[in-house]
Protein backbone atom coordinates (compact mmCIF):
# COMPACT_ATOMS: atom_id res chain seq x y z
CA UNK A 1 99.06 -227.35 63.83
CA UNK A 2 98.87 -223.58 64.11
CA UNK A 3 99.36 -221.11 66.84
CA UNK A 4 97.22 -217.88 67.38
CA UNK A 5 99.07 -214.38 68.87
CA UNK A 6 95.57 -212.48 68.88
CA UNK A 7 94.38 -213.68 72.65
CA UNK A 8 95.08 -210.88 74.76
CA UNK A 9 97.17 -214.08 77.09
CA UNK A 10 98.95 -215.64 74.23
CA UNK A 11 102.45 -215.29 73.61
CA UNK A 12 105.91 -216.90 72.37
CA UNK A 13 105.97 -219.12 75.78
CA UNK A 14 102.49 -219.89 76.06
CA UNK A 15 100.93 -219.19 72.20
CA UNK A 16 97.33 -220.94 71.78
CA UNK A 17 97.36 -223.55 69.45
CA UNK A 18 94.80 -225.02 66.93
CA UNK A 19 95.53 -228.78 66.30
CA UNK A 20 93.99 -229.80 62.83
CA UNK A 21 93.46 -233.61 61.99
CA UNK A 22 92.36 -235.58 59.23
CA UNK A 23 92.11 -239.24 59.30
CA UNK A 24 94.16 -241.29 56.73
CA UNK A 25 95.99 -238.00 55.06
CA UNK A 26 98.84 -238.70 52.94
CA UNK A 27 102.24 -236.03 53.40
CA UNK A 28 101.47 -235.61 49.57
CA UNK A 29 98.48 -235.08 49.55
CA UNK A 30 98.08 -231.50 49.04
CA UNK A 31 98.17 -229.89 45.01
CA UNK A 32 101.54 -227.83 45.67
CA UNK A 33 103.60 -230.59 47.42
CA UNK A 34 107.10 -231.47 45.98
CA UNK A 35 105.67 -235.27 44.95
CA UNK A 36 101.73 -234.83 44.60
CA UNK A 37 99.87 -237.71 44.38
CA UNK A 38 96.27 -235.77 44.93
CA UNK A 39 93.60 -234.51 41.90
CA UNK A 40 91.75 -232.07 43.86
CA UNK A 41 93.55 -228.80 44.28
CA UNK A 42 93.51 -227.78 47.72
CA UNK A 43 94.44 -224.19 48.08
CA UNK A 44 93.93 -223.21 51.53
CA UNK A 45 95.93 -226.21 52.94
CA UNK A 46 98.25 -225.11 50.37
CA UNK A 47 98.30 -221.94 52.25
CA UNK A 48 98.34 -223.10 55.98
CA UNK A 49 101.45 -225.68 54.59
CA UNK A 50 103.37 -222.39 52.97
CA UNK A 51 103.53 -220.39 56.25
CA UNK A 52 103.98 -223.53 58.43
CA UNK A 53 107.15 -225.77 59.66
CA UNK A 54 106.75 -228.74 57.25
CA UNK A 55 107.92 -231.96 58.85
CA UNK A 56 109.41 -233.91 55.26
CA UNK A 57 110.06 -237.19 57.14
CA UNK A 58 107.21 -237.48 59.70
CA UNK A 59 105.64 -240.77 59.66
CA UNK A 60 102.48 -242.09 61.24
CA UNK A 61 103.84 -244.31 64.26
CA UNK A 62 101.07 -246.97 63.52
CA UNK A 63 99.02 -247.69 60.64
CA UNK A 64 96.00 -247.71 62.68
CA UNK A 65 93.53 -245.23 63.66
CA UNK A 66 93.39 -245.43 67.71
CA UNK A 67 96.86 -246.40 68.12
CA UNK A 68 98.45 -243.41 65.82
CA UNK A 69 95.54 -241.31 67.91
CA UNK A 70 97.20 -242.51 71.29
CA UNK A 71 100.20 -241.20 70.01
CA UNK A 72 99.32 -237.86 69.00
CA UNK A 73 97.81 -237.45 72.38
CA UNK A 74 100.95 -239.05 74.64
CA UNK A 75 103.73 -238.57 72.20
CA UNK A 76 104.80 -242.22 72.47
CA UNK A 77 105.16 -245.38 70.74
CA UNK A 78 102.47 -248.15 70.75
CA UNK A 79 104.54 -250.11 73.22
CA UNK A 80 104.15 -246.88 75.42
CA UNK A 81 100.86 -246.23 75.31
CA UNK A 82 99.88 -249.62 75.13
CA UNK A 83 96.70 -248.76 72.70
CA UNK A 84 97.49 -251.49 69.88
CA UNK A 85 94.00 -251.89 68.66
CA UNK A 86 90.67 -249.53 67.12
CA UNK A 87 88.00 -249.65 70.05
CA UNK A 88 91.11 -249.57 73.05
CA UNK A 89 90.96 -247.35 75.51
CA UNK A 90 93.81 -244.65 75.93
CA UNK A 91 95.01 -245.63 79.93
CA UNK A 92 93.55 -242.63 81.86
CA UNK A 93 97.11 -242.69 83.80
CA UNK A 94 98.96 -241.54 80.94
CA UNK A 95 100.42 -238.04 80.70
CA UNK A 96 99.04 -236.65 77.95
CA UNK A 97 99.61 -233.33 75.68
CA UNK A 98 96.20 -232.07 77.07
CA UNK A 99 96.78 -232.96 81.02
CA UNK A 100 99.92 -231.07 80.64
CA UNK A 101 98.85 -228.45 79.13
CA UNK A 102 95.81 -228.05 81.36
CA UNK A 103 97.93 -227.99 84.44
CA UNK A 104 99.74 -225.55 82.77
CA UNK A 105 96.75 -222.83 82.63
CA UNK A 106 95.30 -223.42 79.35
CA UNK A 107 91.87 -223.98 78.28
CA UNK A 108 91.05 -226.77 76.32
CA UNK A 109 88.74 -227.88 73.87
CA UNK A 110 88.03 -230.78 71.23
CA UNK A 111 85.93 -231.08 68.37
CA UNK A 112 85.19 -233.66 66.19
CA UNK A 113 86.64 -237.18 66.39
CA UNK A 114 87.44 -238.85 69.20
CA UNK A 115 88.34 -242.50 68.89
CA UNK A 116 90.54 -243.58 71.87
CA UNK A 117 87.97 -243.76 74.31
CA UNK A 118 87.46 -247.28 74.32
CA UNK A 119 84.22 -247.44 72.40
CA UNK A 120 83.70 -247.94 68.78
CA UNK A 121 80.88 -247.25 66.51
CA UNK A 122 79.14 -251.15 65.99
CA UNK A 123 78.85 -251.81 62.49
CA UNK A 124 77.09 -254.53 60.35
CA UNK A 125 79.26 -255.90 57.13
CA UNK A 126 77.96 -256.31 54.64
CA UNK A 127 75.31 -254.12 53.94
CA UNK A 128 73.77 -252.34 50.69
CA UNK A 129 74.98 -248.66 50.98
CA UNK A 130 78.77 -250.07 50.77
CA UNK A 131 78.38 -254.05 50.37
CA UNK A 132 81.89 -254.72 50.09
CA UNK A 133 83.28 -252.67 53.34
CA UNK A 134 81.93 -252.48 57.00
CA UNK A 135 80.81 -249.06 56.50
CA UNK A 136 77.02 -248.97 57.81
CA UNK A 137 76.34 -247.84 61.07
CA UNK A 138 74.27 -251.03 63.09
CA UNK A 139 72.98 -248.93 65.84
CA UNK A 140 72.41 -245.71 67.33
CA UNK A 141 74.85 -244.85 69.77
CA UNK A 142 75.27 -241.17 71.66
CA UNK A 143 77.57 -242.18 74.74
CA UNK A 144 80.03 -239.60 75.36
CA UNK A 145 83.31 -240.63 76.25
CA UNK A 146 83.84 -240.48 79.44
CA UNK A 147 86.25 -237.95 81.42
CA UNK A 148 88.55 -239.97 82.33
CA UNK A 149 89.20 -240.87 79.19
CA UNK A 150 89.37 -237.93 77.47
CA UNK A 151 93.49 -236.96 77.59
CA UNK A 152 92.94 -233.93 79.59
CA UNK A 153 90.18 -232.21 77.64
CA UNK A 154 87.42 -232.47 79.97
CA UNK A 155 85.95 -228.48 79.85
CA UNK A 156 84.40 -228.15 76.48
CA UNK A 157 83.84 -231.73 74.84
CA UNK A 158 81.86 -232.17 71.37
CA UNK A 159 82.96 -235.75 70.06
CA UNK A 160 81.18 -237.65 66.61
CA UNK A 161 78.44 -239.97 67.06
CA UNK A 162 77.25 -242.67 65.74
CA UNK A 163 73.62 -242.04 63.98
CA UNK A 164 73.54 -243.40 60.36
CA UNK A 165 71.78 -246.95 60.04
CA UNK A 166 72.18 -248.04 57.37
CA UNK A 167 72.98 -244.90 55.64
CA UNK A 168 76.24 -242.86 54.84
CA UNK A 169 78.16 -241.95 57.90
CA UNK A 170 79.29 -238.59 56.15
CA UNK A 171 75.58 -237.34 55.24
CA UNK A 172 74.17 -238.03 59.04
CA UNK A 173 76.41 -235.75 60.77
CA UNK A 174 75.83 -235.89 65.25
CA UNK A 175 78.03 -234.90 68.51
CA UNK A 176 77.85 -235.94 71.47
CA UNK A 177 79.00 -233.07 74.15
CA UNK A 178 80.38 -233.96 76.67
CA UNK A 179 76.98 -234.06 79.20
CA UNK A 180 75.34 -236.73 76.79
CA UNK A 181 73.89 -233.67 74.54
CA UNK A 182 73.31 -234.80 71.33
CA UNK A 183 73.89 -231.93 68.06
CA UNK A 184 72.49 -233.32 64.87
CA UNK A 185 73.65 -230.98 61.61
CA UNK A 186 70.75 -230.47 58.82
CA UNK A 187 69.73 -233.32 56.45
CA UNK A 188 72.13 -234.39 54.65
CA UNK A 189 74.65 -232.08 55.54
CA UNK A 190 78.28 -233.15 54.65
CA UNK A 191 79.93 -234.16 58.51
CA UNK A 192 83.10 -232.08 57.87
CA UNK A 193 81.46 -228.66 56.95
CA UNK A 194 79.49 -229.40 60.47
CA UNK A 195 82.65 -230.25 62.71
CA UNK A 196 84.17 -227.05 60.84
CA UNK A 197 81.16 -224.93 61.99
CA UNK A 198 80.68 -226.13 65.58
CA UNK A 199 84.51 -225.55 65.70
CA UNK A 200 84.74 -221.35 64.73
CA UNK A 201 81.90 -221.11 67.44
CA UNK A 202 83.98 -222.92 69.46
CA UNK A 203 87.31 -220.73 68.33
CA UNK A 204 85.22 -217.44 69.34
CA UNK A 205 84.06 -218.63 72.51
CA UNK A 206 88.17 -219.39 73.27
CA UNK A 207 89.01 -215.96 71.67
CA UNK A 208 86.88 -214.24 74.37
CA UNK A 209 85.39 -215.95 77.08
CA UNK A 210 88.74 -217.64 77.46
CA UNK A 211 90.66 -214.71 76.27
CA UNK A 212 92.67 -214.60 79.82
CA UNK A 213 94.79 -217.57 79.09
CA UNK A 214 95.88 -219.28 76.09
CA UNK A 215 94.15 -222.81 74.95
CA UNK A 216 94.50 -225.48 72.87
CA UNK A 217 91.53 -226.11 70.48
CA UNK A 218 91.74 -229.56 68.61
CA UNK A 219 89.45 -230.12 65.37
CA UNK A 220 89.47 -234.02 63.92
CA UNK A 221 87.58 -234.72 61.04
CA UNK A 222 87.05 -238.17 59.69
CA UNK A 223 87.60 -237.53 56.31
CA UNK A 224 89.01 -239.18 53.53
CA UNK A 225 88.89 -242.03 55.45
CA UNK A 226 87.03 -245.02 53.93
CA UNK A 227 84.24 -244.42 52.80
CA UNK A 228 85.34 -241.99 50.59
CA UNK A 229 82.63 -240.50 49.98
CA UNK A 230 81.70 -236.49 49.43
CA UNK A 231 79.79 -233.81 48.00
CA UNK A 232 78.95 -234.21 44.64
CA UNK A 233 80.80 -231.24 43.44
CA UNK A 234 83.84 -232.23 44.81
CA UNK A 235 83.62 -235.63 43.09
CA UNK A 236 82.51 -234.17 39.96
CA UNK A 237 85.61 -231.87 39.94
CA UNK A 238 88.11 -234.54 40.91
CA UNK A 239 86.10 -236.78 38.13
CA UNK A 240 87.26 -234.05 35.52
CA UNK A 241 91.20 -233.93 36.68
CA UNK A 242 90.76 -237.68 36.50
CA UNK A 243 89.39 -238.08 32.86
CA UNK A 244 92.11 -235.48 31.61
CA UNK A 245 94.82 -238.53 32.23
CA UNK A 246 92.61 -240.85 30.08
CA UNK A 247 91.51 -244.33 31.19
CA UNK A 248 91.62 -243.47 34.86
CA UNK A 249 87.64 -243.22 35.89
CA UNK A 250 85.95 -242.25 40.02
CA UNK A 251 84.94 -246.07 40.45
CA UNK A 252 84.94 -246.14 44.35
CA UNK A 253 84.44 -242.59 44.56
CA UNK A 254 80.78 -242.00 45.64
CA UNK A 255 79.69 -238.63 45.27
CA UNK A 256 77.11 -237.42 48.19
CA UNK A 257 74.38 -234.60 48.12
């Protein structure tokens, strides 16, 4: 998380914030933390992590995706929230960061993944692309979530889709906006570069059409969640840091265009 000074309304009581998050990250995984476990290097984390508080013993409060989601979004336990389960819905009653902060003037704005709106992307296990995990896509599906259920962030919406059958998940990027409008990035474009995209456009748009009151912009990529699966030049350079320990190889790894 990161705040911004450079909107003409933010300020040390109300600063604009950009939330960052990245499903299934590890606290070491970044190349200059005391106890790396990671083979990439990753310099501009490295960077954001320098000139940021760094929370040494924060822990996930659930080791589940919609559930740890709920948290971030209600600051509460699962037996608060009451979302104990991927595909639950996050109680539209709750207070949430976003409902709070809306109330209090800001503007607010999410990109990227979603997952607490009560819908899940249906999937087919097994299938060829990844036969031992539940990874392909077994429909189409562009339903945004709905407003009710979207914590407070119900002015500028752009969630991920579902719009891979039977292919990689990662290399058939979509968003659904908020109005059922349906973004598709190029062909096989890697889903993280596209959220990152849509997301600066999104950060301008803040910067000045907003630029009378602070906001809160939240980007969420997917990524490295299962299936692990990337660009082949990041694979290929992780491949290289891997060889160099000796009998360590990238099986699992799968290396996208």
């Amino acid at each position: 998380m990161a705040h911004d000074a450079s909107s003409a309304h933010s300020s040390s009581e109300h600063p604009s914030i950009l939330l960052l998050l990245a499903d299934a990250w590890r606290a070491t995984a970044f190349s200059a933390a005391p106890r790396s476990d990671i083979l990439a290097e990753t310099p501009h984390l490295d960077a954001l992590r320098a000139s940021a508080v760094d929370f040494a013993a924060a822990y996930a409060s659930y080791p589940l995706c919609t559930p740890s989601r709920a948290t971030v979004l209600t600051g509460r336990h699962v037996d608060g929230h009451g979302v104990a389960w991927n595909g639950m819905a996050l109680p539209p009653e709750l207070p949430t960061v976003g409902r709070a902060l809306r109330l209090g003037g800001y503007a607010l704005s999410w990109v990227g993944k979603y997952h607490a709106g009560g819908e899940d992307c249906p999937r087919r296990p097994p299938c060829a692309l990844f036969p031992q995990t539940s990874w392909c896509v077994e429909e189409v599906v562009h339903r945004p979530v709905k407003p009710a259920q979207r914590a407070g962030f119900t002015q500028a919406w752009a969630e991920d889709c579902c719009e891979a059958p039977g292919r990689d998940i990662y290399f058939s990027p979509c968003m659904v906006l908020g109005n059922g409008t349906v973004l598709r990035g190029v062909r096989r474009q890697w889903e993280p570069a596209f959220f990152t995209d849509y997301a600066l456009g999104e950060l301008e748009r803040l910067r000045t059409a907003e630029a009378a009151r602070p906001w809160l912009l939240a980007v969420s990529w997917r990524p490295p969640h299962a299936p692990f699966t990337a660009p082949a030049r990041h694979v290929e350079a992780v491949g290289s840091r891997l060889r160099s320990l000796g009998g360590v190889s990238t099986a699992g790894i799968v290396g996208g265009e």
